[in-house]
PDB file of N, CA and C in Angstrom:
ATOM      1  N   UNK A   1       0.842  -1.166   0.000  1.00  0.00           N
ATOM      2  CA  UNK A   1       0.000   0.000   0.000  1.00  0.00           C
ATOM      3  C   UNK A   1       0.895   1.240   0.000  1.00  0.00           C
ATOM      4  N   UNK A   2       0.595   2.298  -0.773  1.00  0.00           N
ATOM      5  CA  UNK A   2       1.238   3.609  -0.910  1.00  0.00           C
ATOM      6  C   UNK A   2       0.750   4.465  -0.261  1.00  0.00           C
ATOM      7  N   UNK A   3       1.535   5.022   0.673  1.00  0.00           N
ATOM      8  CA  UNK A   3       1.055   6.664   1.141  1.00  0.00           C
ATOM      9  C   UNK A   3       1.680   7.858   0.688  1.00  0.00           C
ATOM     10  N   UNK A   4       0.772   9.220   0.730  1.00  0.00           N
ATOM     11  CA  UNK A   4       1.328  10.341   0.110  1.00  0.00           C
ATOM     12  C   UNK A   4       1.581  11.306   1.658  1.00  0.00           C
ATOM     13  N   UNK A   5       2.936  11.516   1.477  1.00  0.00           N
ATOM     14  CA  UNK A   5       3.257  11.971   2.537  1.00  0.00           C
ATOM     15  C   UNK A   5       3.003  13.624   2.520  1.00  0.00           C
ATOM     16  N   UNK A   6       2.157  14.303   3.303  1.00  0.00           N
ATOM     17  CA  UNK A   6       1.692  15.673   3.023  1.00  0.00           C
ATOM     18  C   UNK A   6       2.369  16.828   4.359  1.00  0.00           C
ATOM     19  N   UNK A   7       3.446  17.355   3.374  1.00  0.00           N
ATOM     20  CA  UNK A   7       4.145  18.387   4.849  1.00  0.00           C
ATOM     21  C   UNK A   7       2.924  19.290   4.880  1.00  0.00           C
ATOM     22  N   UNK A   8       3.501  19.333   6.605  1.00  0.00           N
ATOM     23  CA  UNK A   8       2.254  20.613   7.231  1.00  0.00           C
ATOM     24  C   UNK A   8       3.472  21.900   6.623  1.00  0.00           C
ATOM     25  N   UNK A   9       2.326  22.697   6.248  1.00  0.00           N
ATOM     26  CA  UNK A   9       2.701  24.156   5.751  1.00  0.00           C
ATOM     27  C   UNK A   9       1.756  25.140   6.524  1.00  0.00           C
ATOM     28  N   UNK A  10       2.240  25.975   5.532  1.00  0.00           N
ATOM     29  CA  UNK A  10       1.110  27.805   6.138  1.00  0.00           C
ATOM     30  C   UNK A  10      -0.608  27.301   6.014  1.00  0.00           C
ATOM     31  N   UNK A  11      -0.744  26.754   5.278  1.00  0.00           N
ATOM     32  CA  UNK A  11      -2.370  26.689   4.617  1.00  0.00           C
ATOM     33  C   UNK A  11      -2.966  25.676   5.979  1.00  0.00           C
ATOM     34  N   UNK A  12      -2.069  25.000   6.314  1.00  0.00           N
ATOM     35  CA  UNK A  12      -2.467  23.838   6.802  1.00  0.00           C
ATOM     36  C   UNK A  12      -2.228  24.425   8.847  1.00  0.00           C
ATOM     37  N   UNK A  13      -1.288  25.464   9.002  1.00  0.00           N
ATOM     38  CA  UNK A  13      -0.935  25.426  10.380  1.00  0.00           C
ATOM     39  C   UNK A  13      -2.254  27.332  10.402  1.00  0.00           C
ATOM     40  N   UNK A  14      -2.237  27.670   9.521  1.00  0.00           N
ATOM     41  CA  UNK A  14      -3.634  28.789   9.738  1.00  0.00           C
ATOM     42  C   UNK A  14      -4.974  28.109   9.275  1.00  0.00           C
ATOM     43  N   UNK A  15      -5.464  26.800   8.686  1.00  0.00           N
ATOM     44  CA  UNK A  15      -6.996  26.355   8.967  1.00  0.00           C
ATOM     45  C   UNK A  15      -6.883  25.228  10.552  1.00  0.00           C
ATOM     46  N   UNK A  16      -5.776  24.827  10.865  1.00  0.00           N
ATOM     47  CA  UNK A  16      -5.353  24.501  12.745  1.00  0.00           C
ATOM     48  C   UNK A  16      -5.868  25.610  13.423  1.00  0.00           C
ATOM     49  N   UNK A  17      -5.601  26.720  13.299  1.00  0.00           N
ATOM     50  CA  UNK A  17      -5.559  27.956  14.083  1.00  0.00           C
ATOM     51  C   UNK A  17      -6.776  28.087  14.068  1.00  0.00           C
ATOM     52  N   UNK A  18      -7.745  28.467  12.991  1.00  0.00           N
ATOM     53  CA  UNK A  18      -9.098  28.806  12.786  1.00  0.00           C
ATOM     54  C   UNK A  18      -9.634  27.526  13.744  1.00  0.00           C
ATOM     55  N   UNK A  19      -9.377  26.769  13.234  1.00  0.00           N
ATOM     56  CA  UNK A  19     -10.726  25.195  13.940  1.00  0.00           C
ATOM     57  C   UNK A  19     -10.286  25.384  15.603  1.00  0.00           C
ATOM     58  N   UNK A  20      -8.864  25.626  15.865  1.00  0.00           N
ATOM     59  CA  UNK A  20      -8.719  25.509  17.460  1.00  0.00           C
ATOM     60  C   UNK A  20      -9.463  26.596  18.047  1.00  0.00           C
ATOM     61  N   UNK A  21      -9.647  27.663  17.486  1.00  0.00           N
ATOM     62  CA  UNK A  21     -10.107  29.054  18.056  1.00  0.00           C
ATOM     63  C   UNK A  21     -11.890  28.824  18.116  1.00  0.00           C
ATOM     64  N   UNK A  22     -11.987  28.013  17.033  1.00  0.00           N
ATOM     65  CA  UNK A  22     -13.443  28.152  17.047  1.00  0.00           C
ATOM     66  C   UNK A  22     -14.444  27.097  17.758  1.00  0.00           C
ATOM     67  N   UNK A  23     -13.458  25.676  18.221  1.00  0.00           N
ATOM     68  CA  UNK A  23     -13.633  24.822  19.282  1.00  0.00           C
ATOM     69  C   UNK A  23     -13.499  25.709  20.520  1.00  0.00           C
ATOM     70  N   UNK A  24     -12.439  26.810  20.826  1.00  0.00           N
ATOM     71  CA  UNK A  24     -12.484  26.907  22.118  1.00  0.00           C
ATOM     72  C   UNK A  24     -13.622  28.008  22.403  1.00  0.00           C
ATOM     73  N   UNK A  25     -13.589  28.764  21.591  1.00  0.00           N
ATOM     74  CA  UNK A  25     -14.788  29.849  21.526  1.00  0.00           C
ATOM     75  C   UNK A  25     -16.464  28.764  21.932  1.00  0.00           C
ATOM     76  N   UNK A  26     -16.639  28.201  21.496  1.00  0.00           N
ATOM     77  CA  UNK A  26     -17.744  27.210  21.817  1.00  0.00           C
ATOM     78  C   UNK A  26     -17.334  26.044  22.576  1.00  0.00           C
ATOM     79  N   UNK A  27     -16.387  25.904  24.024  1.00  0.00           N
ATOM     80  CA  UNK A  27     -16.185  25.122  24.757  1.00  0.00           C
ATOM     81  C   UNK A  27     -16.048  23.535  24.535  1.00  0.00           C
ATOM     82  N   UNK A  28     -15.548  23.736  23.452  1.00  0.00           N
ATOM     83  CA  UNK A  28     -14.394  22.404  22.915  1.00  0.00           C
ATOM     84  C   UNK A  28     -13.593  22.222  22.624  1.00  0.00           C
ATOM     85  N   UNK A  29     -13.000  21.348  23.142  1.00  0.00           N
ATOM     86  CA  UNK A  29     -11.956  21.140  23.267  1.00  0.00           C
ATOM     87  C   UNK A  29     -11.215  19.727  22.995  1.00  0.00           C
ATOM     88  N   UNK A  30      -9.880  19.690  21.783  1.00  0.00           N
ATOM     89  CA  UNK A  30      -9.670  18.425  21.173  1.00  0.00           C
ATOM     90  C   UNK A  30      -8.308  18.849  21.058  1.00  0.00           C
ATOM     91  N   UNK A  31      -7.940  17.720  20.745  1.00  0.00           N
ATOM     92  CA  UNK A  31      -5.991  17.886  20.685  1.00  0.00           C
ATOM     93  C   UNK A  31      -5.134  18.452  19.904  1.00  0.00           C
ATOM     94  N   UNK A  32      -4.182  18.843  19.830  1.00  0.00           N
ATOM     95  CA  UNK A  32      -3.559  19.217  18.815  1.00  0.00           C
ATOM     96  C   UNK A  32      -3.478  18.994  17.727  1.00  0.00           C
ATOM     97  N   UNK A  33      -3.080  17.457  17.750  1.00  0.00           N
ATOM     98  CA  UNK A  33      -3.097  16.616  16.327  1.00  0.00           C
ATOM     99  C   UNK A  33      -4.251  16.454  15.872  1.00  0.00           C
ATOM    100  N   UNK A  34      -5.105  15.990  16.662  1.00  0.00           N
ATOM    101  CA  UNK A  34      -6.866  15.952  16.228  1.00  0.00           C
ATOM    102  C   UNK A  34      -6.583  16.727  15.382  1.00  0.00           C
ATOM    103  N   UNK A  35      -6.662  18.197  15.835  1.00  0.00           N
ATOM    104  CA  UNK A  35      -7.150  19.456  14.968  1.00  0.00           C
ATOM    105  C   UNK A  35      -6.325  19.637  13.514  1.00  0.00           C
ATOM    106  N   UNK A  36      -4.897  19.104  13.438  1.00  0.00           N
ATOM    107  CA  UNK A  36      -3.750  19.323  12.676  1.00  0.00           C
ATOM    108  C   UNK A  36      -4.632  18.559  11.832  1.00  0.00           C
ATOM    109  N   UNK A  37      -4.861  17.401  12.175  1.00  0.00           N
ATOM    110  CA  UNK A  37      -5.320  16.058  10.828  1.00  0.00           C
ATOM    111  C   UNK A  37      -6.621  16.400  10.375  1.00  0.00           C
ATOM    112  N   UNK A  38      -7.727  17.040  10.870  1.00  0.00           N
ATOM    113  CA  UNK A  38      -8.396  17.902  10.358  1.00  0.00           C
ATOM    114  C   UNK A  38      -8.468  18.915   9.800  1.00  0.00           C
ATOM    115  N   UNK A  39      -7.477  19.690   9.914  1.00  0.00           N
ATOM    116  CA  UNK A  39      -7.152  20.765   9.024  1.00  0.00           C
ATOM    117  C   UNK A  39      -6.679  20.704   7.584  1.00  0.00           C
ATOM    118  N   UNK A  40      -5.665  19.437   8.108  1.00  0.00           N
ATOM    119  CA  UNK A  40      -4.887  18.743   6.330  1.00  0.00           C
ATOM    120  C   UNK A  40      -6.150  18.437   5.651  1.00  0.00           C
ATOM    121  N   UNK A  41      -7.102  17.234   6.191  1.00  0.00           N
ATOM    122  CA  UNK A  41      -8.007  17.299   5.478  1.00  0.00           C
ATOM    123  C   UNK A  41      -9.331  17.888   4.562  1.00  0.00           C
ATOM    124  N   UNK A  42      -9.426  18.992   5.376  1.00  0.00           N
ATOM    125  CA  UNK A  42     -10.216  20.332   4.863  1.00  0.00           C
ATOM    126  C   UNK A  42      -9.833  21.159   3.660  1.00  0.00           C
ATOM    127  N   UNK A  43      -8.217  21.093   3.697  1.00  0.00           N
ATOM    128  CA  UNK A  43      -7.122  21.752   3.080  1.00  0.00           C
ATOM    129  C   UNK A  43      -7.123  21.050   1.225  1.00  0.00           C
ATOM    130  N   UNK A  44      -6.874  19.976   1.694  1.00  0.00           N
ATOM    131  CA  UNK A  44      -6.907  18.974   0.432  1.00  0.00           C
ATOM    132  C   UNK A  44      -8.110  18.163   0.740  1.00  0.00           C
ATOM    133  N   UNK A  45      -9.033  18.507   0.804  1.00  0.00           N
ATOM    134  CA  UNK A  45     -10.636  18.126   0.552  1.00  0.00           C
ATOM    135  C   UNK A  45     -10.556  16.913   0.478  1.00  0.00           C
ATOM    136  N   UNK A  46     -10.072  16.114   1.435  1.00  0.00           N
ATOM    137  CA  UNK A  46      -9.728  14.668   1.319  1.00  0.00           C
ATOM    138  C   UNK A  46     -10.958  14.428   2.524  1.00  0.00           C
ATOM    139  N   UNK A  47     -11.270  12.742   2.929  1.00  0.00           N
ATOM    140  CA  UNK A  47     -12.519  12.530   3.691  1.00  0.00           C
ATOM    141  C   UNK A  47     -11.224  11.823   4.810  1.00  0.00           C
ATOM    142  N   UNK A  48     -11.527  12.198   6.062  1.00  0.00           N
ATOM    143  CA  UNK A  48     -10.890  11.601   7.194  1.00  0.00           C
ATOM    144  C   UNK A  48     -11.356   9.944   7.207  1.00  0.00           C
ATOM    145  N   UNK A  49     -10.397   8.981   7.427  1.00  0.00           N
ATOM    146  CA  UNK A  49     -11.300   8.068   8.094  1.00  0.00           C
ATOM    147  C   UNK A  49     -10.336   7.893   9.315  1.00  0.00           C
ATOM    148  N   UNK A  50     -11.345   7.586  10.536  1.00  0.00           N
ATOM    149  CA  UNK A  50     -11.381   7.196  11.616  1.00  0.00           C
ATOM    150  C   UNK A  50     -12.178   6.561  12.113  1.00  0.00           C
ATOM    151  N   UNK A  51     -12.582   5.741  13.299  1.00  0.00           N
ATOM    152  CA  UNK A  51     -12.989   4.858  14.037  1.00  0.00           C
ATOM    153  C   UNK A  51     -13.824   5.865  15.235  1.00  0.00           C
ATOM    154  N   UNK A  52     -13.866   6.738  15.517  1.00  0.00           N
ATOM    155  CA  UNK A  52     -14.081   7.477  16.952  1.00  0.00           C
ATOM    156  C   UNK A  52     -14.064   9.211  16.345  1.00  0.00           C
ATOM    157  N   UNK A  53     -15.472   9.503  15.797  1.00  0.00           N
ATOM    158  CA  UNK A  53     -15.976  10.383  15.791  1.00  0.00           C
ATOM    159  C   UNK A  53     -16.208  11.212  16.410  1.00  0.00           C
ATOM    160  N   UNK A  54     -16.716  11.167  18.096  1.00  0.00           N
ATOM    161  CA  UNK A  54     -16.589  12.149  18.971  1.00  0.00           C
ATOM    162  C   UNK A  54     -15.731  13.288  18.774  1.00  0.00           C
ATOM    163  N   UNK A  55     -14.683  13.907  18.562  1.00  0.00           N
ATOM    164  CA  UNK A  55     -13.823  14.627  18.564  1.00  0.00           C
ATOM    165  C   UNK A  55     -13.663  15.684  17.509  1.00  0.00           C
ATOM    166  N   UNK A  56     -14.011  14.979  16.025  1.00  0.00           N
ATOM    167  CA  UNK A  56     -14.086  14.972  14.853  1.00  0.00           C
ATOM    168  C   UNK A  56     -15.777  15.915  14.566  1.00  0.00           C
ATOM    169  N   UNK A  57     -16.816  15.582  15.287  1.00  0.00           N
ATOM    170  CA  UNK A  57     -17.707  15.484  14.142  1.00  0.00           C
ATOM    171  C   UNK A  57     -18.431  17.181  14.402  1.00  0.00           C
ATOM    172  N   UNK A  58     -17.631  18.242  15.459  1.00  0.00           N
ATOM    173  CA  UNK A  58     -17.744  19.263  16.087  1.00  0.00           C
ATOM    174  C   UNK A  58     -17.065  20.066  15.105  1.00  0.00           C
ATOM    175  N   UNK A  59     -16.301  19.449  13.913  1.00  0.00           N
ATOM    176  CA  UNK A  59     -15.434  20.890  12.874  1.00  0.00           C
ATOM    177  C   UNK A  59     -16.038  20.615  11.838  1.00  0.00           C
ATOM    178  N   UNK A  60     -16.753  21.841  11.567  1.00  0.00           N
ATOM    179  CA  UNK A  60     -17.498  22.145  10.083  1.00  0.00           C
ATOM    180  C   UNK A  60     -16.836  22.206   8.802  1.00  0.00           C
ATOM    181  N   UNK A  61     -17.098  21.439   7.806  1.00  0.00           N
ATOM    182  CA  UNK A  61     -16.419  20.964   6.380  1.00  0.00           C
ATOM    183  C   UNK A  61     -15.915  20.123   6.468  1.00  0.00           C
ATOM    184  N   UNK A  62     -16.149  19.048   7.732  1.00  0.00           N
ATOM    185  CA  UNK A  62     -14.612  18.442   7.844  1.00  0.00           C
ATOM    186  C   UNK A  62     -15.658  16.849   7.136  1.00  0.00           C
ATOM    187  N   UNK A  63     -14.985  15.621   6.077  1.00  0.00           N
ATOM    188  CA  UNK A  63     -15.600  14.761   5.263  1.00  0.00           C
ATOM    189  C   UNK A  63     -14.945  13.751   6.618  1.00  0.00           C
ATOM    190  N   UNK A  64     -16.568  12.740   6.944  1.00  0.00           N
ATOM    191  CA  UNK A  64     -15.566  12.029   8.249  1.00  0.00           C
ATOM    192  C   UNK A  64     -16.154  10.754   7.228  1.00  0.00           C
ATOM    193  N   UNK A  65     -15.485   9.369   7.430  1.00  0.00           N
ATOM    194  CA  UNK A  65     -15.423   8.259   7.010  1.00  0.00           C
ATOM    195  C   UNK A  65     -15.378   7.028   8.063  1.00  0.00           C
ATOM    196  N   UNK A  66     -16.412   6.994   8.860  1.00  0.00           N
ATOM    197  CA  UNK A  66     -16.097   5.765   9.842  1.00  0.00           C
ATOM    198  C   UNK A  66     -15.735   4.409   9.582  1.00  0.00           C
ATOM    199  N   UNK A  67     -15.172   3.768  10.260  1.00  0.00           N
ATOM    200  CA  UNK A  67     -14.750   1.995  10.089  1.00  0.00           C
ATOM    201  C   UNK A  67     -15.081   0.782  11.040  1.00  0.00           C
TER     202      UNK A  67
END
């Protein structure tokens, strides 16, 4: 299996910034990386998959893919 390895940049560490500000502004609160791997994905309009939605399903635009 191939992965595409995607450096965090500007695009990707200012839509982090936006989603963390706007979780804490509305009293949520999720991790760093949470927010980082949501941001990449928003960024490059790719669909997250994960297992454990809770965390995830509070950032708007974000494509979630459960398993």
């Amino acid at each position: 299996m191939r992965f595409e390895i995607i450096p965090y940049d500007y695009k990707i560490a200012k839509k982090s910034a936006e989603i963390e500000a706007q979780l804490t502004k509305s009293g949520q609160i999720i991790s760093l990386t949470d927010i980082i791997m949501a941001a990449t994905a928003i960024i490059y309009n790719l669909q997250l998959v994960i297992r454990n939605t809770k965390h995830f399903s509070c950032i708007p635009d974000l494509k979630i893919k459960t398993y």
